[in-house]
Every structure is written in structure tokens, then in C-alpha cells.
PDB file of N, CA and C in Angstrom:
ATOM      1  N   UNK A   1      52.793  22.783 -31.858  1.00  0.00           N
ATOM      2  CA  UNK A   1      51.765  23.315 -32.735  1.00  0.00           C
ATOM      3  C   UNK A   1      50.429  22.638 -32.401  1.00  0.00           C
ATOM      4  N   UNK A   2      49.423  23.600 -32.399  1.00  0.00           N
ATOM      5  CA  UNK A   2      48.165  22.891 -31.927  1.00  0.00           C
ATOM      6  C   UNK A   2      47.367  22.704 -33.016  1.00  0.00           C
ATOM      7  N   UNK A   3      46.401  21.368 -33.220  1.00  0.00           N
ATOM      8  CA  UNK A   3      45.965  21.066 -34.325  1.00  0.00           C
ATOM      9  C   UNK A   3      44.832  21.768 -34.433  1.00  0.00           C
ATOM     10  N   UNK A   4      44.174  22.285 -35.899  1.00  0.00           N
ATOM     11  CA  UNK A   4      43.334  22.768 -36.012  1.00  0.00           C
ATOM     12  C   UNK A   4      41.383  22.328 -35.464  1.00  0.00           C
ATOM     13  N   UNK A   5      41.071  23.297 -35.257  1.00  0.00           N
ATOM     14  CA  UNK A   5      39.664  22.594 -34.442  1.00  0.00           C
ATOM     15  C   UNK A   5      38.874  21.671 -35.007  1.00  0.00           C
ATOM     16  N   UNK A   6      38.869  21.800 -36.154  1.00  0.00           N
ATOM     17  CA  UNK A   6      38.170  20.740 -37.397  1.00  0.00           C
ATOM     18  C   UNK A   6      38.738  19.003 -36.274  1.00  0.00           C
ATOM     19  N   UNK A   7      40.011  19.179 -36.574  1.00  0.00           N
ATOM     20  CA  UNK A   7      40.938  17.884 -36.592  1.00  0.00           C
ATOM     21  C   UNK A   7      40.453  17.447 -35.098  1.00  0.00           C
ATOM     22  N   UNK A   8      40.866  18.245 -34.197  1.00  0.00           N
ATOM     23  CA  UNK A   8      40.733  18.278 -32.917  1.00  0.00           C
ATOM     24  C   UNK A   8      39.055  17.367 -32.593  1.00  0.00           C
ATOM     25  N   UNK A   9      38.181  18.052 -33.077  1.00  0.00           N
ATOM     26  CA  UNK A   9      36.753  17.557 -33.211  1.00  0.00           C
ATOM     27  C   UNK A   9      36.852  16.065 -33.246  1.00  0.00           C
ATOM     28  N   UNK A  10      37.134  15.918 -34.624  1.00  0.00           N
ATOM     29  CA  UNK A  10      37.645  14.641 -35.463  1.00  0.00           C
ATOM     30  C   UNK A  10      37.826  13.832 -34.541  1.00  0.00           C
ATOM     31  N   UNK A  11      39.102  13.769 -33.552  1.00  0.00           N
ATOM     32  CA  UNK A  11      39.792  12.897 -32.547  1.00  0.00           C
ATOM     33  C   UNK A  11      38.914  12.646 -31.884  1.00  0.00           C
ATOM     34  N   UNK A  12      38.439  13.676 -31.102  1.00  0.00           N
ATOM     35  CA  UNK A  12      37.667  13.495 -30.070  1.00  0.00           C
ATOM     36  C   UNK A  12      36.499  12.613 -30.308  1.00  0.00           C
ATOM     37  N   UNK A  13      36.028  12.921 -31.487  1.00  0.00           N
ATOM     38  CA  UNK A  13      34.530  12.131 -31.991  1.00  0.00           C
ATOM     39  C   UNK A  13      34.970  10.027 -31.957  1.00  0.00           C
ATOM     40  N   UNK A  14      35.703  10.307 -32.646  1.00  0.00           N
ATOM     41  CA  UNK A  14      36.753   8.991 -33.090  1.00  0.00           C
ATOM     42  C   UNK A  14      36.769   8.187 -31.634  1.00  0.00           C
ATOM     43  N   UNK A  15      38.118   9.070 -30.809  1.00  0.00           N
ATOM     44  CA  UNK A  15      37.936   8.360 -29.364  1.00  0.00           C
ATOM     45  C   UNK A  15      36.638   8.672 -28.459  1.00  0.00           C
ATOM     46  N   UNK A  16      36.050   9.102 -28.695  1.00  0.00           N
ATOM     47  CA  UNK A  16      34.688   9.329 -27.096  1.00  0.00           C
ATOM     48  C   UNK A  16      33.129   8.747 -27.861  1.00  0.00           C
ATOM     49  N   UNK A  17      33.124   8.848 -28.897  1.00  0.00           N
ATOM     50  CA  UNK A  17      31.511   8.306 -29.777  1.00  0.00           C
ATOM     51  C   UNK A  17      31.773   7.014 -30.359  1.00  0.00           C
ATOM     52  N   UNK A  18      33.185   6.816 -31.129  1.00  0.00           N
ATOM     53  CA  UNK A  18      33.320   5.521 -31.827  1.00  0.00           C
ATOM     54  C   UNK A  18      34.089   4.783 -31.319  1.00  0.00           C
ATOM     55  N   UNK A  19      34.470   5.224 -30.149  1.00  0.00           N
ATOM     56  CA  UNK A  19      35.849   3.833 -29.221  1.00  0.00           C
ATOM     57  C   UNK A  19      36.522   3.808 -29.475  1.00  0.00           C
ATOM     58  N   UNK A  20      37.660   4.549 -30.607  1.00  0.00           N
ATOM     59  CA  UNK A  20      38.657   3.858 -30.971  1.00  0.00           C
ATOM     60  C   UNK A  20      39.986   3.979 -30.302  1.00  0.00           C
ATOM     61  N   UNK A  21      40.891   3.747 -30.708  1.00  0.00           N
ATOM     62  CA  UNK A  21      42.146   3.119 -29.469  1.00  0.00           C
ATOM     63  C   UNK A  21      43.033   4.659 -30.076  1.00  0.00           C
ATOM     64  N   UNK A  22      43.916   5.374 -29.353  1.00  0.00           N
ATOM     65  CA  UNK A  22      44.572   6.228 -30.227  1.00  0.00           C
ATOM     66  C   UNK A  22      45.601   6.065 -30.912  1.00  0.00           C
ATOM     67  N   UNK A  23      46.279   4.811 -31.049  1.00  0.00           N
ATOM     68  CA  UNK A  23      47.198   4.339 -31.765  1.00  0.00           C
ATOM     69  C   UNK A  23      46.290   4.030 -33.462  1.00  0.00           C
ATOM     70  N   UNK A  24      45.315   3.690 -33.252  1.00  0.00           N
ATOM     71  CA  UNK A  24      44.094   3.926 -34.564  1.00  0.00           C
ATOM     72  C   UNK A  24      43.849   5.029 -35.079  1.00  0.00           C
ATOM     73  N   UNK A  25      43.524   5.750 -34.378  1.00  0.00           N
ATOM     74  CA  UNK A  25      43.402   7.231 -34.738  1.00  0.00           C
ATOM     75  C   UNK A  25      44.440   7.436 -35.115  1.00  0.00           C
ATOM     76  N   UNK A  26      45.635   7.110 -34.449  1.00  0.00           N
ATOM     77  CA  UNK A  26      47.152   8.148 -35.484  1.00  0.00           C
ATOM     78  C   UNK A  26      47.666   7.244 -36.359  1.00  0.00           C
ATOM     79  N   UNK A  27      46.669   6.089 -36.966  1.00  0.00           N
ATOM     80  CA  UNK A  27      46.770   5.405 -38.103  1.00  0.00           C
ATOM     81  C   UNK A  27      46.479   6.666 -39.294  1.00  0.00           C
ATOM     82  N   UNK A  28      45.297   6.865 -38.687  1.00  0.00           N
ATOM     83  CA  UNK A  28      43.866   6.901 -39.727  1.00  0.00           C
ATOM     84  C   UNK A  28      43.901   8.922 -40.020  1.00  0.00           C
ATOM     85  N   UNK A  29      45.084   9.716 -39.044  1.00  0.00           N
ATOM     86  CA  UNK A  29      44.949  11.285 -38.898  1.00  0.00           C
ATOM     87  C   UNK A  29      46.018  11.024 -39.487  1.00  0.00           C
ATOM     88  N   UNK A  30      47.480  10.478 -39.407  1.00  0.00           N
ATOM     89  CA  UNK A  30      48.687  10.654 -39.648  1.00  0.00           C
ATOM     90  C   UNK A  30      49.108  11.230 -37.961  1.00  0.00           C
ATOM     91  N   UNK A  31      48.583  11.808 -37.014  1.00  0.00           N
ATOM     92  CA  UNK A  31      49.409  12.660 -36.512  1.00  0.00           C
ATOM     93  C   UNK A  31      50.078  11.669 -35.107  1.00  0.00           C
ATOM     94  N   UNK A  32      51.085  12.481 -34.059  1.00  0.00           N
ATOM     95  CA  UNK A  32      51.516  11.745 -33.511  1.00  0.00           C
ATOM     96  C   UNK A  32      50.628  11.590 -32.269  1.00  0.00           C
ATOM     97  N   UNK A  33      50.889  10.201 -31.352  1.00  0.00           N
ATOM     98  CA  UNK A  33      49.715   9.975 -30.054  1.00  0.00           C
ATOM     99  C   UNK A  33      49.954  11.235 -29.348  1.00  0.00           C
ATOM    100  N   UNK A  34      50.537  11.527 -29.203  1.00  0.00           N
ATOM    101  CA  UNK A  34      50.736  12.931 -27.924  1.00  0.00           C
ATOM    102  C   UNK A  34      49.937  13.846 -28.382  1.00  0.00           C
ATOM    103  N   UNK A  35      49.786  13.929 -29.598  1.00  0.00           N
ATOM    104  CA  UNK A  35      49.000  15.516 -30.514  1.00  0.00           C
ATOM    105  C   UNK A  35      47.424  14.695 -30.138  1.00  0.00           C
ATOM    106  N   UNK A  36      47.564  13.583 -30.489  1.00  0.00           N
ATOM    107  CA  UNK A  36      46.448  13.003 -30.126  1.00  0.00           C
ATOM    108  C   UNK A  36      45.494  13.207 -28.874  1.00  0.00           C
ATOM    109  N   UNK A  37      46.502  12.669 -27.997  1.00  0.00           N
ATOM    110  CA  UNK A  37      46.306  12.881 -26.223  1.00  0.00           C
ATOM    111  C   UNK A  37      46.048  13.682 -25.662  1.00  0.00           C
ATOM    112  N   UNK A  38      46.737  15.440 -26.564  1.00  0.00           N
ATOM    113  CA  UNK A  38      46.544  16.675 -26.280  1.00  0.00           C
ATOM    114  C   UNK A  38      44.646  16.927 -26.698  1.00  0.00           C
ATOM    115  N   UNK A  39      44.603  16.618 -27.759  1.00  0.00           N
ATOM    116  CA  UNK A  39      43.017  16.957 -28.095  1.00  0.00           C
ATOM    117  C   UNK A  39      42.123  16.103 -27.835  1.00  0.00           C
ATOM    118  N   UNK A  40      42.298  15.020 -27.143  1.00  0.00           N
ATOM    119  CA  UNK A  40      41.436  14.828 -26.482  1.00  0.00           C
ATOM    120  C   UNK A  40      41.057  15.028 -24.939  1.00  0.00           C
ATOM    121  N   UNK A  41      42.511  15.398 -24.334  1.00  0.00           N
ATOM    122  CA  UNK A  41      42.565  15.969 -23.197  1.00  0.00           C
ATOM    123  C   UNK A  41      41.610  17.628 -22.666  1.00  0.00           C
ATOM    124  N   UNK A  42      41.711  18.200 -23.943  1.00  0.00           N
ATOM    125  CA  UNK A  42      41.478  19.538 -24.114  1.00  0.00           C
ATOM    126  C   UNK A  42      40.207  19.588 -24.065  1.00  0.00           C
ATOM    127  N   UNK A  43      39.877  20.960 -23.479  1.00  0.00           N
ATOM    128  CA  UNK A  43      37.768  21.076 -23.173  1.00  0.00           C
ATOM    129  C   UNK A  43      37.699  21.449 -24.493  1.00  0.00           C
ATOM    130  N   UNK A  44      36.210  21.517 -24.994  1.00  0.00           N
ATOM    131  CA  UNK A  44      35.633  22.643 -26.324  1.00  0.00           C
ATOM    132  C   UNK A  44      36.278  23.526 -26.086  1.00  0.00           C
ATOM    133  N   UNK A  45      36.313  24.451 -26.858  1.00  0.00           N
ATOM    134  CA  UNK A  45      36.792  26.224 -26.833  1.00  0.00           C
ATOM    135  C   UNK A  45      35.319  26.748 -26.253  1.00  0.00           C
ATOM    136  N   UNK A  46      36.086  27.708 -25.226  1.00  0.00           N
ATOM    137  CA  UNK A  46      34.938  28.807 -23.999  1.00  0.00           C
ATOM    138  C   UNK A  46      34.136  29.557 -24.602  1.00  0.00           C
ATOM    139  N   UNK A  47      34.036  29.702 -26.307  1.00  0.00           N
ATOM    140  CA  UNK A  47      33.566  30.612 -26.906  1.00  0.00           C
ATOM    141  C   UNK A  47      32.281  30.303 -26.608  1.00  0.00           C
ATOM    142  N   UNK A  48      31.148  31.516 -25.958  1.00  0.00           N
ATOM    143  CA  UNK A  48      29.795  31.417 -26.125  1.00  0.00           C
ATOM    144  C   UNK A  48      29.405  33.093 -26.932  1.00  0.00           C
ATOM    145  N   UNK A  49      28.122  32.635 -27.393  1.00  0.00           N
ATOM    146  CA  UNK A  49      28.003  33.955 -28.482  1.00  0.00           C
ATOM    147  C   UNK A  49      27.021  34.776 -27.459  1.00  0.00           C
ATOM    148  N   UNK A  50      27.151  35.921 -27.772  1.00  0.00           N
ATOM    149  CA  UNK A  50      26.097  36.779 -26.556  1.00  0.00           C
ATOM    150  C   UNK A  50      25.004  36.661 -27.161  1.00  0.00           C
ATOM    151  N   UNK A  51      24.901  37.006 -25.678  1.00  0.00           N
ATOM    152  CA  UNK A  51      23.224  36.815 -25.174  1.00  0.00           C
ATOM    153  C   UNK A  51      22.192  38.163 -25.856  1.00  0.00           C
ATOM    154  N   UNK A  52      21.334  36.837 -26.440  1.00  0.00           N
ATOM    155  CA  UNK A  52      20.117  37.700 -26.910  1.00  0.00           C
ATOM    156  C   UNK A  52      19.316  38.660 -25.955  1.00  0.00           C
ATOM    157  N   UNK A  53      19.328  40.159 -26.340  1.00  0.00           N
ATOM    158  CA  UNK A  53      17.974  40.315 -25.467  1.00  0.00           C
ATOM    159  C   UNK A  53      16.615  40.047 -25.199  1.00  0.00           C
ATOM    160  N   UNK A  54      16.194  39.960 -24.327  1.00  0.00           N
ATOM    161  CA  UNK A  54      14.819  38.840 -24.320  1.00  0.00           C
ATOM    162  C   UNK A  54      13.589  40.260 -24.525  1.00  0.00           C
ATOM    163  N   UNK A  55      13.973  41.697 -24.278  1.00  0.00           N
ATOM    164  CA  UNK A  55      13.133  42.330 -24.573  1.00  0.00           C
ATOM    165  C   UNK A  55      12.765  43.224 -26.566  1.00  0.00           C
ATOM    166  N   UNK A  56      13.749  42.777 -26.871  1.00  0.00           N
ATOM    167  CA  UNK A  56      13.233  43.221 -28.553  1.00  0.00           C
ATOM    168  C   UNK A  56      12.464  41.948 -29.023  1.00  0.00           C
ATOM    169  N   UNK A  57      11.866  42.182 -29.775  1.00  0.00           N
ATOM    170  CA  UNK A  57      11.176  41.061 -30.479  1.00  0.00           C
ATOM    171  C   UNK A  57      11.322  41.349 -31.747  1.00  0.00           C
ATOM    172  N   UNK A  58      11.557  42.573 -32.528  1.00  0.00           N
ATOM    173  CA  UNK A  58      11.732  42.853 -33.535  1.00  0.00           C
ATOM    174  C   UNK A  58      13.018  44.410 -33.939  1.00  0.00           C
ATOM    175  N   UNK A  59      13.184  44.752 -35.221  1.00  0.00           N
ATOM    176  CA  UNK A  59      14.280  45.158 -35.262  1.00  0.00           C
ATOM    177  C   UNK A  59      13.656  46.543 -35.378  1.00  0.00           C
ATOM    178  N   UNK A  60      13.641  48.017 -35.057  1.00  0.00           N
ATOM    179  CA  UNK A  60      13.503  49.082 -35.194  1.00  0.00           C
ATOM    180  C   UNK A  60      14.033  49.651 -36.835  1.00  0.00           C
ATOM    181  N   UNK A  61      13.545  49.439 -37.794  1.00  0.00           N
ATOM    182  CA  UNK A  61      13.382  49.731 -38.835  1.00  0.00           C
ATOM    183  C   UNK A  61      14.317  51.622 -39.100  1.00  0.00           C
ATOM    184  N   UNK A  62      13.010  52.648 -38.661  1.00  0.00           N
ATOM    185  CA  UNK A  62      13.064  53.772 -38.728  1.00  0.00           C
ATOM    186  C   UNK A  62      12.446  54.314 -37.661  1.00  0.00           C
ATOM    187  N   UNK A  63      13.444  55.603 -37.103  1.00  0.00           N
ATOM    188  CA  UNK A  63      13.022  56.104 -35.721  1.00  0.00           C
ATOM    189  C   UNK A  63      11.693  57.132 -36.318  1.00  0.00           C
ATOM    190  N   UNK A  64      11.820  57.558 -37.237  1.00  0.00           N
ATOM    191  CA  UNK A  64      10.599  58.293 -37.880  1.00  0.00           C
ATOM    192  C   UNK A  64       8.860  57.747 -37.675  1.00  0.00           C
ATOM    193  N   UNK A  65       8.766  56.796 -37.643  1.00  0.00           N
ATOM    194  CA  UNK A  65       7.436  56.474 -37.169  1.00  0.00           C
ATOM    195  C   UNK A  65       7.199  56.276 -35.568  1.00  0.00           C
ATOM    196  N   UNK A  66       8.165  56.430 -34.682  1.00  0.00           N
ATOM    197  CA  UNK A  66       7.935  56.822 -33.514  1.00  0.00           C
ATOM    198  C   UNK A  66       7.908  57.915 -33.059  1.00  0.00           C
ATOM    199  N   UNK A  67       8.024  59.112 -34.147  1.00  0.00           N
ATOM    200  CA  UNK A  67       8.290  60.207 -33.963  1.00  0.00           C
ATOM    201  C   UNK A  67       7.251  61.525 -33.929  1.00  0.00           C
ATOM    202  N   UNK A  68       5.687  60.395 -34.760  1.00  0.00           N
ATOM    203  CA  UNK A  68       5.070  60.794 -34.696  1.00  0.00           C
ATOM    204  C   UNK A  68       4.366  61.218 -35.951  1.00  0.00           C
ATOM    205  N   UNK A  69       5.452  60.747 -37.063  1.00  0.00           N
ATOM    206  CA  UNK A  69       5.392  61.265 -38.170  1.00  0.00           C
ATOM    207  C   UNK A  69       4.535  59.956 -39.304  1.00  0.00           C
ATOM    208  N   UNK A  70       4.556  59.645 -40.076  1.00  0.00           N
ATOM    209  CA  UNK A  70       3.894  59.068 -41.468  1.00  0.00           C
ATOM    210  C   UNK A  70       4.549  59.019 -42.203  1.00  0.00           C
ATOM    211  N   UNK A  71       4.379  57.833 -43.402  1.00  0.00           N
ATOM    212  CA  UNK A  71       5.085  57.842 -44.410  1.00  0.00           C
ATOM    213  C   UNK A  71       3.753  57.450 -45.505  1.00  0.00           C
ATOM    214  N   UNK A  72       2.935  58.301 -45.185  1.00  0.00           N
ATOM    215  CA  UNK A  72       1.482  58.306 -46.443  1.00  0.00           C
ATOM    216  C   UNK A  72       1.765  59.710 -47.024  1.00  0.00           C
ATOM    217  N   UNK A  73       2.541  59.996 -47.510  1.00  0.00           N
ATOM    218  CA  UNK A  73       3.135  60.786 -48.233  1.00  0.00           C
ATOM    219  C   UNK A  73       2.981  62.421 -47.724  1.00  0.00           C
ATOM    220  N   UNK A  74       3.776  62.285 -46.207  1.00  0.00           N
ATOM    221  CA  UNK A  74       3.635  63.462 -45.615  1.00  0.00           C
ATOM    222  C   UNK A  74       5.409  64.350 -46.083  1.00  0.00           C
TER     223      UNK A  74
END
């Protein structure tokens, strides 16, 4: 079972930012060193969010005013 990403984070932060030993960490998570070993072994998740287009700058409202038309009470 793979630990949830929250947790996963957690480890990683623990062992790679704060040093700690992973026999500490599976003090301080409950879980076992191997579950441990696994998430920190493991990359981020590949998820990237798509890509903005660089040509809208704004959102098209109503196709009606490109249409040629008015909304001054035509």
C-alpha cells in the first residue's frame, strides 16, 4: 500500500530539509522503514497543469460585440 501524498511529502521534508535518520521518522509517522525508504526513494508525482496560452489576455465574455452589434439598447 502506498502512503498517501500528504505523508509521503512529510518524509521526504523530515529526511532531505531536517536531517533526520529514518528510524526517527518511523518513530515520529508510526510507519515501517521500508514505507519510509519507498517515499523517499520516489520522484514528486509527473503531474504538470497545462499550459497557459500566451495569446489570450482576457476571457471573451460575448461573441455579440464582435459581431458588430451593441448592447446600448439595440
Amino acid at each position: 500500500m502506498q502512503l498517501p501524498l500528504a505523508e509521503q511529502e512529510l518524509i521526504r521534508r523530515a529526511f532531505h530539509v531536517e536531517g533526520k535518520a529514518i528510524r526517527q521518522i518511523q518513530r515520529e509517522t508510526g510507519h515501517s522503514r521500508q514505507a519510509i525508504r519507498r517515499a523517499i526513494s520516489n520522484q514528486p508525482s509527473s503531474f504538470k497543469a497545462a499550459p497557459s496560452s500566451p495569446f489570450r489576455s482576457a476571457p471573451i465574455f460575448d461573441l455579440f460585440c464582435f459581431a458588430g452589434g451593441s448592447y446600448e439598447g439595440d
